[in-house]
PDB file of N, CA and C in Angstrom:
ATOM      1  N   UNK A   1     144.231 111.498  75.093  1.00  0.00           N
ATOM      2  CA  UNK A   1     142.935 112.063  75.352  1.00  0.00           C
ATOM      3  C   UNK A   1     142.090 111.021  76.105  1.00  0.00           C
ATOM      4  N   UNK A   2     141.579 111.720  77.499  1.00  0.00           N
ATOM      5  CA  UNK A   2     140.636 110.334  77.857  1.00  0.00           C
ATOM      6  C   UNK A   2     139.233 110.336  77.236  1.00  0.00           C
ATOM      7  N   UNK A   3     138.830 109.266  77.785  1.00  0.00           N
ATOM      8  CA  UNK A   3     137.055 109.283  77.324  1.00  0.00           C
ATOM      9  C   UNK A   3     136.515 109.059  78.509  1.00  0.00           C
ATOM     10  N   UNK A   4     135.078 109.564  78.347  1.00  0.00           N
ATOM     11  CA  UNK A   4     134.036 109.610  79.517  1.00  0.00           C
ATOM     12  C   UNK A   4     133.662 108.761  79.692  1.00  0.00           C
ATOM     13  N   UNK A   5     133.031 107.725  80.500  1.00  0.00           N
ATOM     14  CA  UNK A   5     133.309 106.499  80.823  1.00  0.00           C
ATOM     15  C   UNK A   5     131.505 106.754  81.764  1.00  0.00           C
ATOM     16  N   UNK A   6     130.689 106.415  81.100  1.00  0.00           N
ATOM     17  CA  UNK A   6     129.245 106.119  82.013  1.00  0.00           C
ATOM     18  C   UNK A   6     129.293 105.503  82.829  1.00  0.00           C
ATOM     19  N   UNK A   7     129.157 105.650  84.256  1.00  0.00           N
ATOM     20  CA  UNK A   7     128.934 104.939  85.436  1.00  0.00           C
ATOM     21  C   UNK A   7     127.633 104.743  86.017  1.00  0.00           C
ATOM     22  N   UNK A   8     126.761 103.675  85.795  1.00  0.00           N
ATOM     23  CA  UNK A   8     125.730 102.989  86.449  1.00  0.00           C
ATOM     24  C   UNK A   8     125.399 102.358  87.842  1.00  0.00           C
ATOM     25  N   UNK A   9     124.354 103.002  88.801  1.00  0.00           N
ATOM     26  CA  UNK A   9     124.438 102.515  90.013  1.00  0.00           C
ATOM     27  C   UNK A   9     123.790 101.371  89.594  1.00  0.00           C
ATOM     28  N   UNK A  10     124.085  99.740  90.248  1.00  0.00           N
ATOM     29  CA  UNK A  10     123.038  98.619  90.130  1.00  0.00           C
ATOM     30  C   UNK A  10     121.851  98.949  90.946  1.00  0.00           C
ATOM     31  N   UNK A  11     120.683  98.393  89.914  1.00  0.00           N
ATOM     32  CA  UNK A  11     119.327  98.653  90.279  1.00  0.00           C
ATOM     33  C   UNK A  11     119.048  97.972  91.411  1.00  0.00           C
ATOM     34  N   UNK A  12     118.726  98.448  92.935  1.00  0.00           N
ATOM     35  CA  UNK A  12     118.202  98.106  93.547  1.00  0.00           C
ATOM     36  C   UNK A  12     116.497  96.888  93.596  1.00  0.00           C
ATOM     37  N   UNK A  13     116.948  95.849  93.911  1.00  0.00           N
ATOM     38  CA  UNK A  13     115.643  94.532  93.426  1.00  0.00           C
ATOM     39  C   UNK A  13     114.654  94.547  94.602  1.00  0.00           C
ATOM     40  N   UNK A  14     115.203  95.129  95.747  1.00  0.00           N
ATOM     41  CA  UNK A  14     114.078  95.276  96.806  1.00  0.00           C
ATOM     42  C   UNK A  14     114.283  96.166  97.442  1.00  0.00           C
ATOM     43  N   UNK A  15     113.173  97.097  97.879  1.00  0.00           N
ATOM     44  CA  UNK A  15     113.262  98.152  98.373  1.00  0.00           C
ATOM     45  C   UNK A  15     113.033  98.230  99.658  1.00  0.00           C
ATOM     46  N   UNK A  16     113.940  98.855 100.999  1.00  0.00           N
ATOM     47  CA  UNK A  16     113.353  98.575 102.250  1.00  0.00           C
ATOM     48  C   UNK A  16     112.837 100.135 102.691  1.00  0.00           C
ATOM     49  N   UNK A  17     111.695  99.320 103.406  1.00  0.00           N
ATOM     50  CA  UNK A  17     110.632 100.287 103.613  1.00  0.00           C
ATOM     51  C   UNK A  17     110.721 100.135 105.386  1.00  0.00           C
ATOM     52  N   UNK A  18     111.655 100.714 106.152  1.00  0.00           N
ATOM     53  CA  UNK A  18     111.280 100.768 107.534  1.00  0.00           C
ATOM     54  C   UNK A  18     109.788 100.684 108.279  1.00  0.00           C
ATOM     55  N   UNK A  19     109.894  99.779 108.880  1.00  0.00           N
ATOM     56  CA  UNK A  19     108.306  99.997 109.850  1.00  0.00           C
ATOM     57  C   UNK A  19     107.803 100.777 110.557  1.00  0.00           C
ATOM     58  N   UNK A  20     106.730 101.150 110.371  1.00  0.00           N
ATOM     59  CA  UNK A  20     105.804 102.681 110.537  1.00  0.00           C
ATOM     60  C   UNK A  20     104.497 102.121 111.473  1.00  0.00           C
ATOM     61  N   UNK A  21     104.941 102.921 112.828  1.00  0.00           N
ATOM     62  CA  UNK A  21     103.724 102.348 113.457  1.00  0.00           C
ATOM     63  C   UNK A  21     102.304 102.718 112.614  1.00  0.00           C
ATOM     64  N   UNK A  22     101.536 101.935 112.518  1.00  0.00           N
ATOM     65  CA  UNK A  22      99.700 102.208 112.483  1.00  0.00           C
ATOM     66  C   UNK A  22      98.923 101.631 112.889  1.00  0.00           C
ATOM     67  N   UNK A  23      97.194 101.825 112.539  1.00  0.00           N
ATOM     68  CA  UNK A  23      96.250 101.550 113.345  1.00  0.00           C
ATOM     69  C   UNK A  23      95.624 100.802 112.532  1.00  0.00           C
ATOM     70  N   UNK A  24      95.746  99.371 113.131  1.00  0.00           N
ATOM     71  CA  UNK A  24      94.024  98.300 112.264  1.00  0.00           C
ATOM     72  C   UNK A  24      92.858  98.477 112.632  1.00  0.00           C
ATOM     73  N   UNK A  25      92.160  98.750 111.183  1.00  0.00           N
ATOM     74  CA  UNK A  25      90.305  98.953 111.969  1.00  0.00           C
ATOM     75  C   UNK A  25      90.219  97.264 111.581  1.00  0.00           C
ATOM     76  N   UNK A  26      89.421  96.789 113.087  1.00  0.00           N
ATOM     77  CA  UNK A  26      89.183  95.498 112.529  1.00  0.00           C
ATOM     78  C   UNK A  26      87.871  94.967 113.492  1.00  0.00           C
ATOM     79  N   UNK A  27      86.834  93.953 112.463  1.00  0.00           N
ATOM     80  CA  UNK A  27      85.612  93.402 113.301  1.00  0.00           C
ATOM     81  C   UNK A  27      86.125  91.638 113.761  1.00  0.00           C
ATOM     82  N   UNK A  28      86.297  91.951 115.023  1.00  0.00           N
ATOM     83  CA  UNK A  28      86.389  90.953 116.345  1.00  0.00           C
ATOM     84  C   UNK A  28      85.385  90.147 116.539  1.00  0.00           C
ATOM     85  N   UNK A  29      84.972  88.934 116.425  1.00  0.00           N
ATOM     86  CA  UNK A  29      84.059  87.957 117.168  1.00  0.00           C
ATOM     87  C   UNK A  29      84.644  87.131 117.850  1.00  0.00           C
ATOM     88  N   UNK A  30      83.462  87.146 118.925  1.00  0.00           N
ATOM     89  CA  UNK A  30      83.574  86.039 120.271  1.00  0.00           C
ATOM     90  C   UNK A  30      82.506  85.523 120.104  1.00  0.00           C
ATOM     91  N   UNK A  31      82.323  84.614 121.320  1.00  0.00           N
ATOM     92  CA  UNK A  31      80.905  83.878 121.656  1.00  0.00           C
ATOM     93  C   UNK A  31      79.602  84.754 121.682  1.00  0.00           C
ATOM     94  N   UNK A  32      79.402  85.759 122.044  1.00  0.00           N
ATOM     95  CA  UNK A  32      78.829  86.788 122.662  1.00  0.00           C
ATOM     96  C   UNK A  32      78.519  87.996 122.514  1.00  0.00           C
ATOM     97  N   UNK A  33      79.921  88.294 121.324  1.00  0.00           N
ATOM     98  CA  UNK A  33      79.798  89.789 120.711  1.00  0.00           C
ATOM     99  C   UNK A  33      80.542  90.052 119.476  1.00  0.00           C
ATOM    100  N   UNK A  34      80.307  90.716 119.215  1.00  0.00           N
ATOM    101  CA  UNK A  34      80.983  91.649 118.120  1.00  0.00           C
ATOM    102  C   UNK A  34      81.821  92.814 118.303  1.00  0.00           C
ATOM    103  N   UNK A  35      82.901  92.956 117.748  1.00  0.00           N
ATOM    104  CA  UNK A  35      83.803  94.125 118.040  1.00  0.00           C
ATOM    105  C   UNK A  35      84.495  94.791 117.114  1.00  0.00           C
ATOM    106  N   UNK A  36      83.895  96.342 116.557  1.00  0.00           N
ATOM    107  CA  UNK A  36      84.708  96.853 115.574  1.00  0.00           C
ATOM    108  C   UNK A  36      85.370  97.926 116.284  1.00  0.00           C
ATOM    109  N   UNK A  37      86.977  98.229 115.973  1.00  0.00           N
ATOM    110  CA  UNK A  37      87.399  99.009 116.339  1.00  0.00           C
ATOM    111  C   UNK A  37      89.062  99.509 116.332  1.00  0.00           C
ATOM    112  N   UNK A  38      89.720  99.953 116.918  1.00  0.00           N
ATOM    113  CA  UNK A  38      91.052  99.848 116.434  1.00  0.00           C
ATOM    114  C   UNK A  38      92.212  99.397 117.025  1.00  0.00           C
ATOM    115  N   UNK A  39      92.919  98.546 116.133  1.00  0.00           N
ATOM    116  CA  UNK A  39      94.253  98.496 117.412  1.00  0.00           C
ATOM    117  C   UNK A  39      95.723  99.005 116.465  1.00  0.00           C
ATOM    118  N   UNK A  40      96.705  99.432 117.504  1.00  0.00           N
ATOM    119  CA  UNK A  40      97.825  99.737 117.181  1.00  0.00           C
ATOM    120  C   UNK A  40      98.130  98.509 117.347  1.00  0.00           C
ATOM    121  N   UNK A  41      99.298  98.935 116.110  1.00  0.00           N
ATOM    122  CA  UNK A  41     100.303  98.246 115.806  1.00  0.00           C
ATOM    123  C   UNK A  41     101.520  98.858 115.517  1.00  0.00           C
ATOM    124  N   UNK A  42     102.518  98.810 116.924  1.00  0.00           N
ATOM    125  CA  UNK A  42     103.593  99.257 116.788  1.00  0.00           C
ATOM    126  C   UNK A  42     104.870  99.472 115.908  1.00  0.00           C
ATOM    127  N   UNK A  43     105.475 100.005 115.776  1.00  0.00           N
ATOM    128  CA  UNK A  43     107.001  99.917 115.131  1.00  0.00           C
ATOM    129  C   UNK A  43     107.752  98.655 115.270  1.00  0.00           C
ATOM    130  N   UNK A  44     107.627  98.289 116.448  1.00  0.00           N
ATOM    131  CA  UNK A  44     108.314  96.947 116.608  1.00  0.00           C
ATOM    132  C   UNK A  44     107.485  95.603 116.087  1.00  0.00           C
ATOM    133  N   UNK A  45     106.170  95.656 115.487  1.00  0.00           N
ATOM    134  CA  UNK A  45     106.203  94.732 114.935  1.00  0.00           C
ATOM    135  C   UNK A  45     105.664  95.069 113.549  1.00  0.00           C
ATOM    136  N   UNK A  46     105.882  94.141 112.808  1.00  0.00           N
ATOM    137  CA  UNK A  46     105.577  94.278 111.650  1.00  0.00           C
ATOM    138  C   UNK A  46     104.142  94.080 111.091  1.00  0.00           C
ATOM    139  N   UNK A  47     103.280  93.223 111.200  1.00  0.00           N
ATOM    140  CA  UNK A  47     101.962  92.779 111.128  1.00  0.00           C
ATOM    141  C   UNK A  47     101.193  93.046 112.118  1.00  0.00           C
ATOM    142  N   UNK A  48      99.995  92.949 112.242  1.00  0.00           N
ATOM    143  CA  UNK A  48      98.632  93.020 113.148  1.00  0.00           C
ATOM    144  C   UNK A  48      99.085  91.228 113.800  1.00  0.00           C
ATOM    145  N   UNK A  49      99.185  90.516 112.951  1.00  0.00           N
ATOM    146  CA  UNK A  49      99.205  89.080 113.557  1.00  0.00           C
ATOM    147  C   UNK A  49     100.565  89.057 114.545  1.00  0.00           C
ATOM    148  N   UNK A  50     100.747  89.550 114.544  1.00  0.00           N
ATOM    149  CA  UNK A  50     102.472  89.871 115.140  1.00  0.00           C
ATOM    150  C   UNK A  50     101.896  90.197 116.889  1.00  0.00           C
ATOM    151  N   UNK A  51     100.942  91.268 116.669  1.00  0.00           N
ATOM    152  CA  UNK A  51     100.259  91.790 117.948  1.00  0.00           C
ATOM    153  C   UNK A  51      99.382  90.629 118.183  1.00  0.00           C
ATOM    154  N   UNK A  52      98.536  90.091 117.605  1.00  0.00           N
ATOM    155  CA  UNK A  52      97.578  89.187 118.146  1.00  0.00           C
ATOM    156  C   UNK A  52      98.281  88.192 119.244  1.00  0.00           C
ATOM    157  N   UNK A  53      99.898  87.382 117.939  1.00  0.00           N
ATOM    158  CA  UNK A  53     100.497  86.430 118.975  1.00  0.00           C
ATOM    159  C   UNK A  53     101.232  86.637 119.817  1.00  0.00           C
ATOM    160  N   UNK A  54     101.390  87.873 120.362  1.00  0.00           N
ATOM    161  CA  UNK A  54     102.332  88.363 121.398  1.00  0.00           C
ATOM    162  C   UNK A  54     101.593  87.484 122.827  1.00  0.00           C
ATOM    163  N   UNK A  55     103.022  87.644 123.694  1.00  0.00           N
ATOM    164  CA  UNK A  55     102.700  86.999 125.154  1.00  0.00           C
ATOM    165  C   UNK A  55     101.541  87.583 125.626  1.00  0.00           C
ATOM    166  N   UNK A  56     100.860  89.059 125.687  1.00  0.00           N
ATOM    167  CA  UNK A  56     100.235  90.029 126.180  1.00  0.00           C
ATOM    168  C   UNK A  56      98.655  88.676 126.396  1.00  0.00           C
ATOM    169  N   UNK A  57      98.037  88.666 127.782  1.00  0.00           N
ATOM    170  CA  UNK A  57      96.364  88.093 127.529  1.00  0.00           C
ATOM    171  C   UNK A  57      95.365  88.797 126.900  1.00  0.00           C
ATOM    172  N   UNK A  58      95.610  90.330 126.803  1.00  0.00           N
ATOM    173  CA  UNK A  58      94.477  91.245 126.197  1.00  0.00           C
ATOM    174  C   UNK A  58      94.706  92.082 125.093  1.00  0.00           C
ATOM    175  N   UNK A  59      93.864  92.218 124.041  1.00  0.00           N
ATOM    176  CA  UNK A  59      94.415  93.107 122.496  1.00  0.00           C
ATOM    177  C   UNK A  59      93.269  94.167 122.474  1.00  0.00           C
ATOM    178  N   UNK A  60      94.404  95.350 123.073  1.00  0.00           N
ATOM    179  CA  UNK A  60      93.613  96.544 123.425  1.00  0.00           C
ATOM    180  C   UNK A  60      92.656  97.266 122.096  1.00  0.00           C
ATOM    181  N   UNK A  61      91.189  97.757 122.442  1.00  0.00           N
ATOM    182  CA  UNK A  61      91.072  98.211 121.210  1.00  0.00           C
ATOM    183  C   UNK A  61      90.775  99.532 121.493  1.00  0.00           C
ATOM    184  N   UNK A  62      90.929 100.365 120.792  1.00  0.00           N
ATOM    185  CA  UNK A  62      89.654 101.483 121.022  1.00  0.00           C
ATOM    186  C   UNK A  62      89.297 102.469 119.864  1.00  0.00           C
ATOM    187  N   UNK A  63      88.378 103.404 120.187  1.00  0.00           N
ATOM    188  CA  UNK A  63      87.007 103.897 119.407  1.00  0.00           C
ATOM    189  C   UNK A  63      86.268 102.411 119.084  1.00  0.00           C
ATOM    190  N   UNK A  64      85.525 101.380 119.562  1.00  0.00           N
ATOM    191  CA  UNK A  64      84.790 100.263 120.040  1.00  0.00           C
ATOM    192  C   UNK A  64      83.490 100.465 120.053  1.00  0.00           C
ATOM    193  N   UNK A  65      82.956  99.670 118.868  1.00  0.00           N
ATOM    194  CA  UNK A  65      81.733  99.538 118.744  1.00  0.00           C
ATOM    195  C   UNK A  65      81.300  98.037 118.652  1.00  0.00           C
ATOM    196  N   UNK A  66      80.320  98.073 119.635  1.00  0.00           N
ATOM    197  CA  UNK A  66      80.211  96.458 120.234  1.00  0.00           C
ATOM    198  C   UNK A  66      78.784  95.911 119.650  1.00  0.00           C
ATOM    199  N   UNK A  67      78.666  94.802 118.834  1.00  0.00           N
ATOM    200  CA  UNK A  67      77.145  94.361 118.191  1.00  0.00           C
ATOM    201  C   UNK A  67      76.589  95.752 117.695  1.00  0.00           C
ATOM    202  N   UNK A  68      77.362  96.584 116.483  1.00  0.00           N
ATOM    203  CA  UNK A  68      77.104  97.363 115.801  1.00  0.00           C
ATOM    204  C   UNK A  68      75.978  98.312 116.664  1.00  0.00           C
ATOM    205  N   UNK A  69      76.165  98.867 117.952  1.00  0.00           N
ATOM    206  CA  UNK A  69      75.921  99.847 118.308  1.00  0.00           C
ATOM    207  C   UNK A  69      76.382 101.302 117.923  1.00  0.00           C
ATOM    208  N   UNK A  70      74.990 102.341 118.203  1.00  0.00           N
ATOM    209  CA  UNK A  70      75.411 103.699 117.753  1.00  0.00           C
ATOM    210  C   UNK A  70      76.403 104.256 119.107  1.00  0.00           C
ATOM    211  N   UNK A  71      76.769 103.857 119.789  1.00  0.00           N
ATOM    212  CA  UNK A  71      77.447 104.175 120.776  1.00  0.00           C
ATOM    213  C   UNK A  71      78.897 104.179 120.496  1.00  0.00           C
ATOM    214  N   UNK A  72      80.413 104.362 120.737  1.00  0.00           N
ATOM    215  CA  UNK A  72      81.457 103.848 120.832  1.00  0.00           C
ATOM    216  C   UNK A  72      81.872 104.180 121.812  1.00  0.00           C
ATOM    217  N   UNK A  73      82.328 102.727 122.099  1.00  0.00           N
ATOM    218  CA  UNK A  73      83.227 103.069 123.708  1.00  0.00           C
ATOM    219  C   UNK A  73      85.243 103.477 123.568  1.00  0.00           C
ATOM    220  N   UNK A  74      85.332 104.226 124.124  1.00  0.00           N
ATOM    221  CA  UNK A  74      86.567 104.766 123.703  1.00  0.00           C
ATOM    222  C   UNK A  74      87.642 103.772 123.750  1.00  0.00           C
ATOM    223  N   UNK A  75      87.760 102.518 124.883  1.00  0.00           N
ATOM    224  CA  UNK A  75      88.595 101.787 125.231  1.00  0.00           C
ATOM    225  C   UNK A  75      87.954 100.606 125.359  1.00  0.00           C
ATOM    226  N   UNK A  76      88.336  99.359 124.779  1.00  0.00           N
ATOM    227  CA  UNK A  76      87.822  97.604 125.215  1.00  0.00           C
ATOM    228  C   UNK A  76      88.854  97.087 125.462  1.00  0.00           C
ATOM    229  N   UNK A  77      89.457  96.026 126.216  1.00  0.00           N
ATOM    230  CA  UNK A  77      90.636  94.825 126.414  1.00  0.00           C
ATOM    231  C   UNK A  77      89.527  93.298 126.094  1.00  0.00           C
ATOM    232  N   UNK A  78      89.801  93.004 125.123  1.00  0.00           N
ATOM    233  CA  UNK A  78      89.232  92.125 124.933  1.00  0.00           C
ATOM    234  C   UNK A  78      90.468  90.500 125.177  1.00  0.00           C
ATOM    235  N   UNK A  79      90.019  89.419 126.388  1.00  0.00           N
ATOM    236  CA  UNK A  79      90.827  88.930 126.684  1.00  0.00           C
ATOM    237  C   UNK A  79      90.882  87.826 125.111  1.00  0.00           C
ATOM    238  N   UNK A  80      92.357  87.435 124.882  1.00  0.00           N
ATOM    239  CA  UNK A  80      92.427  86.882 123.342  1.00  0.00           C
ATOM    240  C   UNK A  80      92.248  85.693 123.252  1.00  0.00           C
ATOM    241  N   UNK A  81      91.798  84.858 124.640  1.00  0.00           N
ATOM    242  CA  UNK A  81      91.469  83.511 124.327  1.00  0.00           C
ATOM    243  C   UNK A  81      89.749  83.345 123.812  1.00  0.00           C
ATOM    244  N   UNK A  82      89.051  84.801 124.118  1.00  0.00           N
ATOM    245  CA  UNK A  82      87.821  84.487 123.838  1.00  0.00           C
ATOM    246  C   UNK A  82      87.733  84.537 121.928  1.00  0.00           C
ATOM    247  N   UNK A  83      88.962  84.843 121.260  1.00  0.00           N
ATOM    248  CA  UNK A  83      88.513  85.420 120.243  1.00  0.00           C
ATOM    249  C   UNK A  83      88.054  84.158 119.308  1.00  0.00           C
ATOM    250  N   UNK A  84      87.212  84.196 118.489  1.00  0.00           N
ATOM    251  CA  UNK A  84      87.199  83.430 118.045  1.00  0.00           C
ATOM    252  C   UNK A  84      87.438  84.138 116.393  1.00  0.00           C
ATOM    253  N   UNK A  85      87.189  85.146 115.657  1.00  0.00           N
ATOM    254  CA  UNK A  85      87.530  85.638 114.679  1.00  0.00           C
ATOM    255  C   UNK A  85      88.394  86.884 114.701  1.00  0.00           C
ATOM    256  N   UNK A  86      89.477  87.381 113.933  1.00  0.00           N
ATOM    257  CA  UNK A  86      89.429  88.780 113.420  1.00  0.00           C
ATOM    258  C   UNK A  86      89.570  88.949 112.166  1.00  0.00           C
ATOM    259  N   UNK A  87      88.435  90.178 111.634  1.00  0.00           N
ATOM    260  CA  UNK A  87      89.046  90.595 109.887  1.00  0.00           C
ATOM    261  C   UNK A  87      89.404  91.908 109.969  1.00  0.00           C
ATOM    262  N   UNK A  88      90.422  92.222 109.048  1.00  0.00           N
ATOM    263  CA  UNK A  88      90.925  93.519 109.392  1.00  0.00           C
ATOM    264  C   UNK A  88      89.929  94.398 107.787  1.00  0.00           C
ATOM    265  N   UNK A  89      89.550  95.293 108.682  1.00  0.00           N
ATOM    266  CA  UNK A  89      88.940  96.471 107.828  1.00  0.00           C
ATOM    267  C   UNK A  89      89.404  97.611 106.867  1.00  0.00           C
ATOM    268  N   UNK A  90      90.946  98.077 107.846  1.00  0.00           N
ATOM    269  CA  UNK A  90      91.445  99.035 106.628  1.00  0.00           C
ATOM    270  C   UNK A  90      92.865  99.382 107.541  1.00  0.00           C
ATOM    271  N   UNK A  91      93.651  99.639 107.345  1.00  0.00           N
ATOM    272  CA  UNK A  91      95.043 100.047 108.041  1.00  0.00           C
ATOM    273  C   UNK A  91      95.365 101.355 107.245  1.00  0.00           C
ATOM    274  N   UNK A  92      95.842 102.074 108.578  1.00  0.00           N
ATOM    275  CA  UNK A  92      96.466 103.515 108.300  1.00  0.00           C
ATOM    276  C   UNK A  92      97.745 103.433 109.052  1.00  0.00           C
ATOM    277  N   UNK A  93      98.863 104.642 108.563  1.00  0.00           N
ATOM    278  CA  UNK A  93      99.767 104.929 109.519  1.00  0.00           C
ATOM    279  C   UNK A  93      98.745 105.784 110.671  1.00  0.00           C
ATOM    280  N   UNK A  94      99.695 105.629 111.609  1.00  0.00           N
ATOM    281  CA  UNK A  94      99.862 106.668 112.879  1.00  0.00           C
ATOM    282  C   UNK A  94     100.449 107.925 113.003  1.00  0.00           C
ATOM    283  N   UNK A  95      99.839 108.387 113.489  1.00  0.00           N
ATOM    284  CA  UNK A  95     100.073 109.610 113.314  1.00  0.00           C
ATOM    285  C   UNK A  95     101.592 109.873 114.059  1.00  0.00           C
ATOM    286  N   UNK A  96     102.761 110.874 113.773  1.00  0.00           N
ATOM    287  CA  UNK A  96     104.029 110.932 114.304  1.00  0.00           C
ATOM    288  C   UNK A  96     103.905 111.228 115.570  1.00  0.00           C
ATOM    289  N   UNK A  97     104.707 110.810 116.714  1.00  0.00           N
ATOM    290  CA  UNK A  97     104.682 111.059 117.967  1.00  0.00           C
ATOM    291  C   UNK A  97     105.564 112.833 117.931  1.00  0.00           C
ATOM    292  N   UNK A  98     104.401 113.845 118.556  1.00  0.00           N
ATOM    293  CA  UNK A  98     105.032 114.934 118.712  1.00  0.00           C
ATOM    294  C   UNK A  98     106.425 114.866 119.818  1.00  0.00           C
ATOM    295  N   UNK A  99     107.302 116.044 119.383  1.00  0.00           N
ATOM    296  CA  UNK A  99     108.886 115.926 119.716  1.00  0.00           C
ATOM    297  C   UNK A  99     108.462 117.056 120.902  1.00  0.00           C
ATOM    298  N   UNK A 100     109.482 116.499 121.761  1.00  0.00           N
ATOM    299  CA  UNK A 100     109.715 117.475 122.959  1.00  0.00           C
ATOM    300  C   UNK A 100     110.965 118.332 122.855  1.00  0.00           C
ATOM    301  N   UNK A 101     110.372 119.583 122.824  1.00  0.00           N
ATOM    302  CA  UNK A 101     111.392 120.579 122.988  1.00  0.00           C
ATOM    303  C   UNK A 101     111.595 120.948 124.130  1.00  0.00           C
ATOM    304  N   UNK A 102     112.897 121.048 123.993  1.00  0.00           N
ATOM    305  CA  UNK A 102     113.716 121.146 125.887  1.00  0.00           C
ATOM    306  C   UNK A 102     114.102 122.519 125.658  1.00  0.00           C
TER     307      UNK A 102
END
């Protein structure tokens, strides 16, 4: 007669979580101004700091509100040697890139 014999998967100790593009709201200072607003952050990298130190000279932002104006400008390139601060405000995913049907 056999016996039933419990089989246990080993508990997984870290869980991988693929990278999900999203958007940092974050307030920017320079010499001169202030900058709240958003930047992507792609799939290919993992962190916001990831984007800051890229080769790129400019860290695109937009919905941009500059020295807490009621205005927002849809698009800023703020060049990254002027920066002198960033704090990040709140991170979301991105929204899924719609699929093309052929």
């Amino acid at each position: 007669m056999a016996t039933m014999m419990e089989m246990r998967r080993p508990e997984l100790t870290a869980s991988y979580s693929p990278a999900r593009a999203r958007w940092a709201t974050v307030r920017i200072e320079t010499d001169s101004a202030v900058y709240v607003g958003r930047v992507f952050v792609p799939e290919t990298k993992k962190r916001l700091s990831d984007v800051i130190s890229d080769e790129r000279m400019f860290l695109n932002l937009t919905q941009v509100s500059v020295n807490d104006s009621a205005s927002i400008e849809s698009f800023v390139a703020l060049n990254k040697q002027y920066v002198r601060t960033i704090r990040v405000l709140s991170e979301s995913e991105a929204a899924p890139a719609p699929r093309r049907l052929n």
